[in-house]
PDB file of N, CA and C in Angstrom:
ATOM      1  N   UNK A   1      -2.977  -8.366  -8.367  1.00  0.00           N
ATOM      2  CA  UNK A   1      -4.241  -8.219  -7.683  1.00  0.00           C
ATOM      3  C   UNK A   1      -4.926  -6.941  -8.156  1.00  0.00           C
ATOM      4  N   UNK A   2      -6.233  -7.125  -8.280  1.00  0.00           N
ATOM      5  CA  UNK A   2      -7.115  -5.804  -8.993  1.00  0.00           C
ATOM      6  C   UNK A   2      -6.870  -4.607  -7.516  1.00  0.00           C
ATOM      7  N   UNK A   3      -7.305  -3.764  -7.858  1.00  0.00           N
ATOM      8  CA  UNK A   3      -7.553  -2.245  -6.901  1.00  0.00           C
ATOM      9  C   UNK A   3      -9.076  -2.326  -6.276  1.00  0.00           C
ATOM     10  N   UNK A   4      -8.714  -2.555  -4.932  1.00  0.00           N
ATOM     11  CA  UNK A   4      -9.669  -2.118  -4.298  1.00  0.00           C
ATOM     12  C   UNK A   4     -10.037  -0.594  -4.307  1.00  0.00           C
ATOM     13  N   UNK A   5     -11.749  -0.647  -4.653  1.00  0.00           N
ATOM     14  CA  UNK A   5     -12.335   0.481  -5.231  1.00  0.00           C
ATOM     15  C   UNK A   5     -13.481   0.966  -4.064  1.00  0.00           C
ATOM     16  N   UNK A   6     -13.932   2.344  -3.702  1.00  0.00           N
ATOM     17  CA  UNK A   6     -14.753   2.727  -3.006  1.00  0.00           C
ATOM     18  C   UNK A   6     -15.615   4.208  -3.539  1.00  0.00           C
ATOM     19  N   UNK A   7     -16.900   3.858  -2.970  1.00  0.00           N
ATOM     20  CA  UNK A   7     -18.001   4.986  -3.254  1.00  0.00           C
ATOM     21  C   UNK A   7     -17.523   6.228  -3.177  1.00  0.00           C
ATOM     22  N   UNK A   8     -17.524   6.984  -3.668  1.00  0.00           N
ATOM     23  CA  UNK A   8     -17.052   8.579  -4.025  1.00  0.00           C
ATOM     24  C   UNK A   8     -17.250   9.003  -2.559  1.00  0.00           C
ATOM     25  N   UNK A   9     -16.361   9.961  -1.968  1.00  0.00           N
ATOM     26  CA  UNK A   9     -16.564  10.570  -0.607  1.00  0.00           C
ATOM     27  C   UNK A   9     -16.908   9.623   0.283  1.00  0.00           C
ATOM     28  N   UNK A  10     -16.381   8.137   0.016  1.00  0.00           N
ATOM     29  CA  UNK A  10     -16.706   7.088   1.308  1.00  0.00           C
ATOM     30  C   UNK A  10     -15.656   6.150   1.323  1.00  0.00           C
ATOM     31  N   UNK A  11     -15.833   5.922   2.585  1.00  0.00           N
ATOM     32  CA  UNK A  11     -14.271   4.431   3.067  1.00  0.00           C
ATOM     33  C   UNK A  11     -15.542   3.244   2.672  1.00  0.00           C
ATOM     34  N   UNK A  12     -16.129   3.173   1.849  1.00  0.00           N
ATOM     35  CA  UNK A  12     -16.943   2.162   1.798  1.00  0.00           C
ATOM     36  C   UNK A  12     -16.781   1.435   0.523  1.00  0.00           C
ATOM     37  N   UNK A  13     -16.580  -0.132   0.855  1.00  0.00           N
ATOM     38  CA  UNK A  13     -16.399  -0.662  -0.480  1.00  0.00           C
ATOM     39  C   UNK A  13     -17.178  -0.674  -1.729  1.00  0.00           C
ATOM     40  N   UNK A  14     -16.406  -0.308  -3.120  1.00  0.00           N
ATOM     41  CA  UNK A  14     -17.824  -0.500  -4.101  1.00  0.00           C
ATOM     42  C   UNK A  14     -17.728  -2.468  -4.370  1.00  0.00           C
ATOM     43  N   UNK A  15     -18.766  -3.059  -4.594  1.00  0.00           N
ATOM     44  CA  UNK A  15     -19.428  -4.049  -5.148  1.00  0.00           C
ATOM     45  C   UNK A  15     -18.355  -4.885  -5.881  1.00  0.00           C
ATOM     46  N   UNK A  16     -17.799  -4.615  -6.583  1.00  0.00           N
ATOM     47  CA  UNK A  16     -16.759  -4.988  -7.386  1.00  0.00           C
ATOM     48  C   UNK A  16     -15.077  -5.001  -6.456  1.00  0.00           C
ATOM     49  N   UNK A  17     -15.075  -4.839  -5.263  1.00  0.00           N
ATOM     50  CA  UNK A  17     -13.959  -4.711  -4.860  1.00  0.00           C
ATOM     51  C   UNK A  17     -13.798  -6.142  -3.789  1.00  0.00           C
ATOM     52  N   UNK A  18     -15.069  -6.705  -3.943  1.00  0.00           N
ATOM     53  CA  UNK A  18     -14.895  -8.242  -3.124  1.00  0.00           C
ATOM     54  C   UNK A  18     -13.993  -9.066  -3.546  1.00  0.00           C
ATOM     55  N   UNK A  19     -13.965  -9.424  -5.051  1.00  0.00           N
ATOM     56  CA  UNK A  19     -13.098 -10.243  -5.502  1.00  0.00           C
ATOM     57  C   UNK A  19     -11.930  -9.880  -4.611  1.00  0.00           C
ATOM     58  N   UNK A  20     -11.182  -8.878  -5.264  1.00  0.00           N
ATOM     59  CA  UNK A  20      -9.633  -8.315  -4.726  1.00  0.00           C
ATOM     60  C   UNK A  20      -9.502  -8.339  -3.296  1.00  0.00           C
ATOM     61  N   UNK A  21     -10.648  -7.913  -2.636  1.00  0.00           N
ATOM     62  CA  UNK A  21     -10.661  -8.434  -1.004  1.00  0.00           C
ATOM     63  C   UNK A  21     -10.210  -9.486  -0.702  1.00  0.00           C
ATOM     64  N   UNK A  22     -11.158 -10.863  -1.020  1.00  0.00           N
ATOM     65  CA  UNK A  22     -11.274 -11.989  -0.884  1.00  0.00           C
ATOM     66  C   UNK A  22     -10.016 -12.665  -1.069  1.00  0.00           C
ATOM     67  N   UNK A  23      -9.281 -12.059  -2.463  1.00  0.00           N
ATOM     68  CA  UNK A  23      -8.048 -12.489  -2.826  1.00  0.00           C
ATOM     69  C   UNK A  23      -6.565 -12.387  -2.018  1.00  0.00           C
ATOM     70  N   UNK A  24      -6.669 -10.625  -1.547  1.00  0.00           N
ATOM     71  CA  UNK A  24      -5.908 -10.476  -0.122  1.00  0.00           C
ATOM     72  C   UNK A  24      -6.129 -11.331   0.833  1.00  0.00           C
ATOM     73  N   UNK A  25      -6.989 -11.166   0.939  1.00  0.00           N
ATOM     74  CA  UNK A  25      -7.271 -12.096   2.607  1.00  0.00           C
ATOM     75  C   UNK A  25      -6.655 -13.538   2.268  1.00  0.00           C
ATOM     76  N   UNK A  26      -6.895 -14.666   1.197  1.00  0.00           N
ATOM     77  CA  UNK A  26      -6.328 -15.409   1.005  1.00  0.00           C
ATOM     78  C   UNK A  26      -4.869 -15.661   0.567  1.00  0.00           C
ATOM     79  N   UNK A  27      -4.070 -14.204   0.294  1.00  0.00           N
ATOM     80  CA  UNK A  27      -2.792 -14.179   0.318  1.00  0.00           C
ATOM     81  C   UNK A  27      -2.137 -14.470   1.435  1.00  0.00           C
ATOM     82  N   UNK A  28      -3.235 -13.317   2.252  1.00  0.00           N
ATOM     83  CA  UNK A  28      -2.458 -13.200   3.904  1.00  0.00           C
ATOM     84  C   UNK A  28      -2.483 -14.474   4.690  1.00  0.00           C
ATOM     85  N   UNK A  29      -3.843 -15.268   4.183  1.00  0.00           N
ATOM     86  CA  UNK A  29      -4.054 -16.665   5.015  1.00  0.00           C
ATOM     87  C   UNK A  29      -2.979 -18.123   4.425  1.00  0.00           C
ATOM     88  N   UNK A  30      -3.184 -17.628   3.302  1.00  0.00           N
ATOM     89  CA  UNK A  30      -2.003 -18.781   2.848  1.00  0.00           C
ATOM     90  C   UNK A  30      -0.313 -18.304   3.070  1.00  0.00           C
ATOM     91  N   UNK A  31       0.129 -17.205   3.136  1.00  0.00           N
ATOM     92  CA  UNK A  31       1.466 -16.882   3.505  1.00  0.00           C
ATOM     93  C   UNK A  31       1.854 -16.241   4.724  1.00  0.00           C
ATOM     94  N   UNK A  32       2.053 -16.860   5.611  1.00  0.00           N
ATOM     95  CA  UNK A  32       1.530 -16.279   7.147  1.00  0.00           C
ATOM     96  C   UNK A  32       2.668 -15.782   7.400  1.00  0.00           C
ATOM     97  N   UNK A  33       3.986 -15.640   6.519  1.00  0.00           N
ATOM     98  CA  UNK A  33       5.017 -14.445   7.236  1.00  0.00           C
ATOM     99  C   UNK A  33       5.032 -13.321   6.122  1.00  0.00           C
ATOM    100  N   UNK A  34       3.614 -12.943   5.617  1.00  0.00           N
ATOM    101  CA  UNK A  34       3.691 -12.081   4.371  1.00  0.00           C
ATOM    102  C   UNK A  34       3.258 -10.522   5.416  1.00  0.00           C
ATOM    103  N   UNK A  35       3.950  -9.696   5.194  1.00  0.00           N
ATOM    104  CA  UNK A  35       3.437  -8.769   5.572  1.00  0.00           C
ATOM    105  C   UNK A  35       3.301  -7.198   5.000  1.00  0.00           C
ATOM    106  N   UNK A  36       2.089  -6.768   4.893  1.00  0.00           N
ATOM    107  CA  UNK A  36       1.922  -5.616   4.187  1.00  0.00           C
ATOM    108  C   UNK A  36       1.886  -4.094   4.757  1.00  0.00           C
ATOM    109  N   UNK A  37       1.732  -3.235   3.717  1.00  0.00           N
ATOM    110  CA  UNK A  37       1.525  -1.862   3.676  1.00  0.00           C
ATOM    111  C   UNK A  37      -0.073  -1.640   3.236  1.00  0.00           C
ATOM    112  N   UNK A  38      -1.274  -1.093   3.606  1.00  0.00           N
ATOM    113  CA  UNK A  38      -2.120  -0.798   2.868  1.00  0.00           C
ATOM    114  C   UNK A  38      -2.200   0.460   2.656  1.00  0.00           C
ATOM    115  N   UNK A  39      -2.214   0.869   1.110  1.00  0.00           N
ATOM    116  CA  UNK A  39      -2.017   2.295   0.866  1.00  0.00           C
ATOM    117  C   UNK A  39      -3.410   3.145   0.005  1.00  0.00           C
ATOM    118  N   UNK A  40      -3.680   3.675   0.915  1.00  0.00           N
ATOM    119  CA  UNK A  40      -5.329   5.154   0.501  1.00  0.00           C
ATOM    120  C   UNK A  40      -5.035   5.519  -0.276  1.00  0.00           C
ATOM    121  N   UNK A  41      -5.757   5.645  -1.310  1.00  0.00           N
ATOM    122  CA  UNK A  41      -5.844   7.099  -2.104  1.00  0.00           C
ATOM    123  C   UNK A  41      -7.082   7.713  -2.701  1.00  0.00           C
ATOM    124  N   UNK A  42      -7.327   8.766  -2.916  1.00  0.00           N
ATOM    125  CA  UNK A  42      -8.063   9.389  -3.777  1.00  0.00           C
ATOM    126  C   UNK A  42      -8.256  10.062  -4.891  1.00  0.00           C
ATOM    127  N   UNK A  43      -9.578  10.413  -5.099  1.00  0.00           N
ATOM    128  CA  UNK A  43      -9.484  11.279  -6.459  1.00  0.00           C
ATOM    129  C   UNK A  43      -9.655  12.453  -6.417  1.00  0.00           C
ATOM    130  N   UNK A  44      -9.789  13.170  -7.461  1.00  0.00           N
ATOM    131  CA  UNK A  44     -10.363  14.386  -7.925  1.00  0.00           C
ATOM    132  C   UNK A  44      -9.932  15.512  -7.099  1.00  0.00           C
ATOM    133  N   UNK A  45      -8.596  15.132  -7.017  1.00  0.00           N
ATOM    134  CA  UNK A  45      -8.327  16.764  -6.233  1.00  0.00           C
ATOM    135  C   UNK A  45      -6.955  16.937  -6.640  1.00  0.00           C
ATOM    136  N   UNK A  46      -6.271  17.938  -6.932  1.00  0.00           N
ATOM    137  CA  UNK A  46      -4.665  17.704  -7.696  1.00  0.00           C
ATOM    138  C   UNK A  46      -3.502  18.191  -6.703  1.00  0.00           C
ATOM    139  N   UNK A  47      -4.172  18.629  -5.207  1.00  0.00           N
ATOM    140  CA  UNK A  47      -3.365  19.307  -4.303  1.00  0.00           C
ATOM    141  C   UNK A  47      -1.868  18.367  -3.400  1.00  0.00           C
ATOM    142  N   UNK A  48      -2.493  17.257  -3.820  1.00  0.00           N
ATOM    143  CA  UNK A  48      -1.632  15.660  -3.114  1.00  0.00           C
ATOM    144  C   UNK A  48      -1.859  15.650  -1.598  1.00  0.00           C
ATOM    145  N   UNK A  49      -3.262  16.229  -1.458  1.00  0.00           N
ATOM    146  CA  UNK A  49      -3.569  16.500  -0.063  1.00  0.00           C
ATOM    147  C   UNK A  49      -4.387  15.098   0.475  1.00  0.00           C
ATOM    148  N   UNK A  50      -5.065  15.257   1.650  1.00  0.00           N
ATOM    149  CA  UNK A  50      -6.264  14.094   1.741  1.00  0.00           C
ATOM    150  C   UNK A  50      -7.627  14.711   1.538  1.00  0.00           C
ATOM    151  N   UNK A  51      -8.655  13.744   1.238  1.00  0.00           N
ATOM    152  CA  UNK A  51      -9.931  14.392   0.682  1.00  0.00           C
ATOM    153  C   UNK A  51     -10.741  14.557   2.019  1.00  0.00           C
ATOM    154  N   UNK A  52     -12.145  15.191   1.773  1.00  0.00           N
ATOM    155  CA  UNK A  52     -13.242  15.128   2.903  1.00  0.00           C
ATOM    156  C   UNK A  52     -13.666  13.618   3.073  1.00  0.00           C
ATOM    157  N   UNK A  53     -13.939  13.103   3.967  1.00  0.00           N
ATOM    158  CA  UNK A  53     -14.839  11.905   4.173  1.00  0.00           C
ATOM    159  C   UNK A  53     -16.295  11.981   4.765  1.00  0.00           C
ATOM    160  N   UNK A  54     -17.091  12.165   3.513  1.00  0.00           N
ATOM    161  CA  UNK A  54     -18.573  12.490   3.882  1.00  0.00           C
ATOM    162  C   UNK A  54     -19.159  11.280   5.207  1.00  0.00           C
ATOM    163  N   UNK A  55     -18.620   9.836   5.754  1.00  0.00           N
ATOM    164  CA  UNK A  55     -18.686   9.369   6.794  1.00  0.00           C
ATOM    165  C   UNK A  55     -18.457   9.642   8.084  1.00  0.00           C
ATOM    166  N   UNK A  56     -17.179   9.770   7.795  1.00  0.00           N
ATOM    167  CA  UNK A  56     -16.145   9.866   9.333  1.00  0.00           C
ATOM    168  C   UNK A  56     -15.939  11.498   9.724  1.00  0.00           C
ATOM    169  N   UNK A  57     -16.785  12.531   8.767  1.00  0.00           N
ATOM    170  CA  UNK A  57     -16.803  13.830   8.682  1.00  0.00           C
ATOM    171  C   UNK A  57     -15.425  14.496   9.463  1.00  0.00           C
ATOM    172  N   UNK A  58     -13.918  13.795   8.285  1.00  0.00           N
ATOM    173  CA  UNK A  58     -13.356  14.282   8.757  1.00  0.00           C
ATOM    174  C   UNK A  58     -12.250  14.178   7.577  1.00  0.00           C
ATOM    175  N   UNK A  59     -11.461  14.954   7.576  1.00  0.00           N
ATOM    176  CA  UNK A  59     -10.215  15.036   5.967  1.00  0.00           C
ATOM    177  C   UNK A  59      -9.301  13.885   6.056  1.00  0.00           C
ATOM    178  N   UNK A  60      -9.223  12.795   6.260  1.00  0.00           N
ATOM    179  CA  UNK A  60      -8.438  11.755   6.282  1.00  0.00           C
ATOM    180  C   UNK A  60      -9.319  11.011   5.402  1.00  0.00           C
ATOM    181  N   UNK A  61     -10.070  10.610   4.614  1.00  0.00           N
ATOM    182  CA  UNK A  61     -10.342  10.383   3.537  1.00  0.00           C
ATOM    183  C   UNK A  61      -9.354   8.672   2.644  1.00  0.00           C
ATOM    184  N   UNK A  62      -8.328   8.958   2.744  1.00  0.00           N
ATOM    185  CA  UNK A  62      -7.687   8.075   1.973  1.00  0.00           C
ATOM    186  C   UNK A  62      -7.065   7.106   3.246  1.00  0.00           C
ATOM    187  N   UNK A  63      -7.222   7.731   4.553  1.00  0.00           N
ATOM    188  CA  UNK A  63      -6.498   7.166   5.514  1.00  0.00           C
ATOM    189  C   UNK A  63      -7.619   5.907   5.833  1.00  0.00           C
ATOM    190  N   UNK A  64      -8.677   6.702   5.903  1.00  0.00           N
ATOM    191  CA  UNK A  64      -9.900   5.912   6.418  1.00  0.00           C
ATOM    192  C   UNK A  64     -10.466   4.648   5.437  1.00  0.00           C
ATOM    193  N   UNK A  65     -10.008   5.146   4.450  1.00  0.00           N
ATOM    194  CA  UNK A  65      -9.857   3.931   3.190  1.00  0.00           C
ATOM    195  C   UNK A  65      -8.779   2.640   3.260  1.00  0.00           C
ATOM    196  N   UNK A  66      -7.591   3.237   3.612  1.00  0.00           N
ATOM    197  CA  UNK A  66      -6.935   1.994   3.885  1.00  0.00           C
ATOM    198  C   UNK A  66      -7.050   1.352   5.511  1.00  0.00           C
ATOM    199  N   UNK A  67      -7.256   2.216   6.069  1.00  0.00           N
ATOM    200  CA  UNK A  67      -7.895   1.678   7.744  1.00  0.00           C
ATOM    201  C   UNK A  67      -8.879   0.354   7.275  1.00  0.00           C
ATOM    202  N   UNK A  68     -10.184   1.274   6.617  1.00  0.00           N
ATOM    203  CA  UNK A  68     -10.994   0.115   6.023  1.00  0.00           C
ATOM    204  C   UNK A  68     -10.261  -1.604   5.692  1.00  0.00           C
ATOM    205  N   UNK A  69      -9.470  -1.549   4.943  1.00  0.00           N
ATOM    206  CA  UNK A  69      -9.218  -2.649   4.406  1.00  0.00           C
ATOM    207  C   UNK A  69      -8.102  -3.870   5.468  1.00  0.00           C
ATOM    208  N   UNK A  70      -7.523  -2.681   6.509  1.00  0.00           N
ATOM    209  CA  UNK A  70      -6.913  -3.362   7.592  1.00  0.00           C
ATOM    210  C   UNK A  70      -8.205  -3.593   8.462  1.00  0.00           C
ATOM    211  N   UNK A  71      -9.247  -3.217   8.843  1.00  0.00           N
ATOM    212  CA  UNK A  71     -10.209  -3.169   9.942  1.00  0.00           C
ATOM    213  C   UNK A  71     -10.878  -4.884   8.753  1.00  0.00           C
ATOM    214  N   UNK A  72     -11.337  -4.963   7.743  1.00  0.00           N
ATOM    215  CA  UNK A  72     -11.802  -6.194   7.069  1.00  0.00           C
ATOM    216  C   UNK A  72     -11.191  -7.405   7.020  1.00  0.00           C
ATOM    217  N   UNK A  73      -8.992  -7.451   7.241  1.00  0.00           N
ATOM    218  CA  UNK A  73      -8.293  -7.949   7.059  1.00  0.00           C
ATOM    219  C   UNK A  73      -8.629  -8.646   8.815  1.00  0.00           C
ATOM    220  N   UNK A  74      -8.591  -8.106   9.949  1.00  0.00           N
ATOM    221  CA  UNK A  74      -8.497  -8.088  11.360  1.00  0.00           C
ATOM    222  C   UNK A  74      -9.737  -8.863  11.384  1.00  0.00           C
ATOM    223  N   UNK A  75     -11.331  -8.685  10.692  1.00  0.00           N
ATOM    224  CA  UNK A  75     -11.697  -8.853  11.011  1.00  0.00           C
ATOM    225  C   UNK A  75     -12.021 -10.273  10.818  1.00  0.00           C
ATOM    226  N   UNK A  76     -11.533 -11.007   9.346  1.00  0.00           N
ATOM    227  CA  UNK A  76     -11.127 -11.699   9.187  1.00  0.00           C
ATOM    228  C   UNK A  76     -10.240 -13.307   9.260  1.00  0.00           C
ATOM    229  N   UNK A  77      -9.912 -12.170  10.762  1.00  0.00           N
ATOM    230  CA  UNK A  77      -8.416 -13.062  11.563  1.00  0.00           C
ATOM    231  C   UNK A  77      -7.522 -13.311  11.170  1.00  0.00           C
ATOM    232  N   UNK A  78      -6.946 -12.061  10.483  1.00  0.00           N
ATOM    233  CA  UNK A  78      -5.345 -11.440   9.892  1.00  0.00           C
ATOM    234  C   UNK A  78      -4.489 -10.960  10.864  1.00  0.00           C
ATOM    235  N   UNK A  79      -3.735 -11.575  11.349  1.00  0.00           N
ATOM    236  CA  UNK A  79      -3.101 -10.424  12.894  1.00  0.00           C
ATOM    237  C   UNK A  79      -3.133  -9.221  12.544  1.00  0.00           C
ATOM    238  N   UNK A  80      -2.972  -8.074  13.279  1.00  0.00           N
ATOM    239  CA  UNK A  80      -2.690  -6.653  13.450  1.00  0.00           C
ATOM    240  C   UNK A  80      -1.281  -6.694  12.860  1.00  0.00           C
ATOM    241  N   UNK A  81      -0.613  -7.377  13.536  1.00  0.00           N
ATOM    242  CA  UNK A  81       1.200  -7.217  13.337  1.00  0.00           C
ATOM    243  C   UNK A  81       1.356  -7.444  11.915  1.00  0.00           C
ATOM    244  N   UNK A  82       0.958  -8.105  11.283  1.00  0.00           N
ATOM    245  CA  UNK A  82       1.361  -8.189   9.630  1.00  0.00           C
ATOM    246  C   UNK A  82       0.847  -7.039   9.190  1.00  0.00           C
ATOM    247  N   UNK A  83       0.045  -6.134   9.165  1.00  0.00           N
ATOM    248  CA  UNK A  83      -0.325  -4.657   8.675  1.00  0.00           C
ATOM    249  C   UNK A  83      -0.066  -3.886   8.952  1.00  0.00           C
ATOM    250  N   UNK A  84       0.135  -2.750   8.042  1.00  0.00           N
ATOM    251  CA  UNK A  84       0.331  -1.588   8.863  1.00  0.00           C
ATOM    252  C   UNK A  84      -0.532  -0.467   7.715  1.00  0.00           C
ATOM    253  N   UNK A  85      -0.884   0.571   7.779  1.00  0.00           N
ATOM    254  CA  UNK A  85      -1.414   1.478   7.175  1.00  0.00           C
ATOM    255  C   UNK A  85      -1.597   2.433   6.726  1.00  0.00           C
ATOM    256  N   UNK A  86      -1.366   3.305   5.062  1.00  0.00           N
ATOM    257  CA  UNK A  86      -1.328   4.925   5.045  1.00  0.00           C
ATOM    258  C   UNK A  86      -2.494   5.222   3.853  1.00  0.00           C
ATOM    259  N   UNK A  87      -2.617   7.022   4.575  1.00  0.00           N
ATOM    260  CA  UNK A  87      -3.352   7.317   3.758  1.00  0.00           C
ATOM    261  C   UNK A  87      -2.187   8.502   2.902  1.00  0.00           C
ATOM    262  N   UNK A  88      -2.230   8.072   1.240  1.00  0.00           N
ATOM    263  CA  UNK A  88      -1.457   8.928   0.158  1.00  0.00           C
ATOM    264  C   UNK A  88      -2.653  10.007   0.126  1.00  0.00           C
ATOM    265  N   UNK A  89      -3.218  10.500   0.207  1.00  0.00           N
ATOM    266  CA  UNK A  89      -4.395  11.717  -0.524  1.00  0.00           C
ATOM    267  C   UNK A  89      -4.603  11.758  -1.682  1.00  0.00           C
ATOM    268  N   UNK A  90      -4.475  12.064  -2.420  1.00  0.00           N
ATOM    269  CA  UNK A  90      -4.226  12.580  -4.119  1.00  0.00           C
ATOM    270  C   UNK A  90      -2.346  12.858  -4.703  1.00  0.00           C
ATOM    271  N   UNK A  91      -1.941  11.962  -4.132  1.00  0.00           N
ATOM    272  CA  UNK A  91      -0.201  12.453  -4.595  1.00  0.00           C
ATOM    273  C   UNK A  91      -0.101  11.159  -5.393  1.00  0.00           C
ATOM    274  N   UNK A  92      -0.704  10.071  -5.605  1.00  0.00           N
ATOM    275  CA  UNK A  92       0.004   8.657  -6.286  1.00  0.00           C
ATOM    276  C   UNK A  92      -1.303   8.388  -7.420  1.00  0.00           C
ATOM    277  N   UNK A  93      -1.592   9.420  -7.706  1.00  0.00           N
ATOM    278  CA  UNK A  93      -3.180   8.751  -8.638  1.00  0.00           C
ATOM    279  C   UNK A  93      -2.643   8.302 -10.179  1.00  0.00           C
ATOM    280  N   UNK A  94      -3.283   7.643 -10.349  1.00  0.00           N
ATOM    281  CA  UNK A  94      -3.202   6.264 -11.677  1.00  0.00           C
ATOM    282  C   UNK A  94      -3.446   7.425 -12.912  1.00  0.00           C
ATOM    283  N   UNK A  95      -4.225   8.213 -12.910  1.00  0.00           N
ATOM    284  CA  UNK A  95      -4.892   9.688 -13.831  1.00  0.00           C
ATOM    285  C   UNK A  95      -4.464  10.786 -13.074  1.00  0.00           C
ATOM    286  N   UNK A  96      -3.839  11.562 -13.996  1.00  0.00           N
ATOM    287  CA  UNK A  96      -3.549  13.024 -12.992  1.00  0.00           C
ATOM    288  C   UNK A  96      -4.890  13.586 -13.127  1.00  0.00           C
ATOM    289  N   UNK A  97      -5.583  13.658 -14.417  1.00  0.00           N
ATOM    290  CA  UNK A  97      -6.859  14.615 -14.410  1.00  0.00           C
ATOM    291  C   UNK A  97      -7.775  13.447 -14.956  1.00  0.00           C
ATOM    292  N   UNK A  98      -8.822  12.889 -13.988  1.00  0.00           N
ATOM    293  CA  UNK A  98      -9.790  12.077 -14.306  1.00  0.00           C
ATOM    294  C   UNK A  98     -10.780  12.465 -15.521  1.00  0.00           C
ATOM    295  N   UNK A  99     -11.442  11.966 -16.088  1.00  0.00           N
ATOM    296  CA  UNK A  99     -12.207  12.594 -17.724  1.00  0.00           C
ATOM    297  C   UNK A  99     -13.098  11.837 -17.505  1.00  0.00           C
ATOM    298  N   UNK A 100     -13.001  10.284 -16.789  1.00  0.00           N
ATOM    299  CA  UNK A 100     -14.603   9.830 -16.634  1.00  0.00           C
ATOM    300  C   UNK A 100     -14.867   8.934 -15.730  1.00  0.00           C
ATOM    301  N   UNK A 101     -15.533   8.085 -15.390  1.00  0.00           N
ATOM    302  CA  UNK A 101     -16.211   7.326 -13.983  1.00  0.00           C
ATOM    303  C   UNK A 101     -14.938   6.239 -13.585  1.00  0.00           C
ATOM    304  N   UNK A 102     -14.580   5.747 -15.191  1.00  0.00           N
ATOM    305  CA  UNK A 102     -13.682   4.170 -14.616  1.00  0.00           C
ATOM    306  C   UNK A 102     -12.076   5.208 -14.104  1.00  0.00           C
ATOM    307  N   UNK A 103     -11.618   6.018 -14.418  1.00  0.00           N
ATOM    308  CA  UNK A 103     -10.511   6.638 -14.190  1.00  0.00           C
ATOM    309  C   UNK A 103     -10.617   7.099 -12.603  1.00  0.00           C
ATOM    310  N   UNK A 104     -11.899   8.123 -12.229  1.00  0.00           N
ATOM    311  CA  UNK A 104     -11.964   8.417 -10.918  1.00  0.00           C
ATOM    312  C   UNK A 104     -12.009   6.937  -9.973  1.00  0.00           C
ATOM    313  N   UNK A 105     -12.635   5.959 -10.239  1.00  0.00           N
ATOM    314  CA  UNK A 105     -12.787   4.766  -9.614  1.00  0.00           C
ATOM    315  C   UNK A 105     -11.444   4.528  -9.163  1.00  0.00           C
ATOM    316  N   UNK A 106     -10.290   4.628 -10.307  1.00  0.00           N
ATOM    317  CA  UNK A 106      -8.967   3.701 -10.022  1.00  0.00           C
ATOM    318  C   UNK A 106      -7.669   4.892  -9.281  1.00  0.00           C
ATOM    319  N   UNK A 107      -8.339   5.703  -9.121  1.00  0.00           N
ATOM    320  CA  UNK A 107      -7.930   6.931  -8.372  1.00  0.00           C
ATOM    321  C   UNK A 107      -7.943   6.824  -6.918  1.00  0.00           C
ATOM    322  N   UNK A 108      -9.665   6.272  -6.657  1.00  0.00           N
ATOM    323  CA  UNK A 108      -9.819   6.251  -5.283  1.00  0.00           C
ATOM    324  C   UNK A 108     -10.036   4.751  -5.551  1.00  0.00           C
ATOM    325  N   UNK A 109      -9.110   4.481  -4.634  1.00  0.00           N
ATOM    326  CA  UNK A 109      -8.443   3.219  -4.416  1.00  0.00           C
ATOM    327  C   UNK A 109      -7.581   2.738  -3.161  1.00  0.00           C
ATOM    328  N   UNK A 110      -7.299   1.192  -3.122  1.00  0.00           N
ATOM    329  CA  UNK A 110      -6.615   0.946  -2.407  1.00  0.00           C
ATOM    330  C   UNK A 110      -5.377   0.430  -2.742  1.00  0.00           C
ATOM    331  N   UNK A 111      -4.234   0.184  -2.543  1.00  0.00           N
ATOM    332  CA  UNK A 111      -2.738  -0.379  -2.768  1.00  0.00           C
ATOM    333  C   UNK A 111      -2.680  -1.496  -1.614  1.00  0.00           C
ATOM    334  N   UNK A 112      -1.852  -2.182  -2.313  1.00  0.00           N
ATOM    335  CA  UNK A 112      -0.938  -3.195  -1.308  1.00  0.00           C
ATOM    336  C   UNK A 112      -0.041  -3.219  -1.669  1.00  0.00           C
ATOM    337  N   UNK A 113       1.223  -3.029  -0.407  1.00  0.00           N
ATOM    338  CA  UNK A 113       2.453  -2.708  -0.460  1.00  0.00           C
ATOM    339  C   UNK A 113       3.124  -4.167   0.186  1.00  0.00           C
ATOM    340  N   UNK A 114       4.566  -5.159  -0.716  1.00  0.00           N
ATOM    341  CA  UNK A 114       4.418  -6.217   0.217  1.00  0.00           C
ATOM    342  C   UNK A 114       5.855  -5.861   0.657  1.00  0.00           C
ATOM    343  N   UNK A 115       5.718  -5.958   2.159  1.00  0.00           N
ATOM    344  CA  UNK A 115       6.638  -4.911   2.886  1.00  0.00           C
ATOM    345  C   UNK A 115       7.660  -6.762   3.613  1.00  0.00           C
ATOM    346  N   UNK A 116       7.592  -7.446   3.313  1.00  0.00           N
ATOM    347  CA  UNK A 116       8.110  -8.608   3.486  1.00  0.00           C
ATOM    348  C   UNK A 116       7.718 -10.367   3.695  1.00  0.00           C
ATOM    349  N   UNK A 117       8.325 -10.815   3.240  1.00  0.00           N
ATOM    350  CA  UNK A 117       7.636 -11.966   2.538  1.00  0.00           C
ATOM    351  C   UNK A 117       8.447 -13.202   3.636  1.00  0.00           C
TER     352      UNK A 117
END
């Protein structure tokens, strides 16, 4: 499954992250004892901390990113009980030092963890 991707300093999906949405959600709907991890992360910071969230004006950042994708999954009509949710900060990034747009993109991102099948 591709990486769910979001707007720089936002839990907000970019444009390109529907597919991979769409595709979860139809994992979760077709395997109804599948249950996941959704895992935050971000970019551009090397501390393995969490970032600012210019929304939720608050440093959970990567948390509020994978919240996002459980709050879309729920809304959906994914039970609660098959999810659960973390935010990594900057400790699991795909690029240690980003150099250009598609690298920061896959930085700040989302994971799925399949925590039992």
């Amino acid at each position: 499954m591709e990486n769910i991707i979001f707007e720089g300093g936002t839990p907000y999906f970019k444009p390109e992250s529907e597919n991979a949405l769409r595709q979860l959600y139809l994992a979760m709907e077709n395997n109804p004892t599948l249950v996941i991890e959704i895992q935050g992360n971000i970019c551009c910071q090397d501390d393995g901390l969490d970032g600012w969230d210019r929304v939720n004006q608050n440093n959970n950042l990567s948390v509020n990113r994978a919240e996002a994708v459980y709050n879309y999954l729920i809304k959906n009509g994914i039970e609660a009980e098959r999810m659960s949710y973390v935010g990594l900060g900057s400790s699991n990034k795909l690029y240690t030092e980003e150099r250009n747009a598609f690298e920061e993109d896959h930085n700040r991102r989302v994971e799925i963890m399949i925590v039992e099948k």
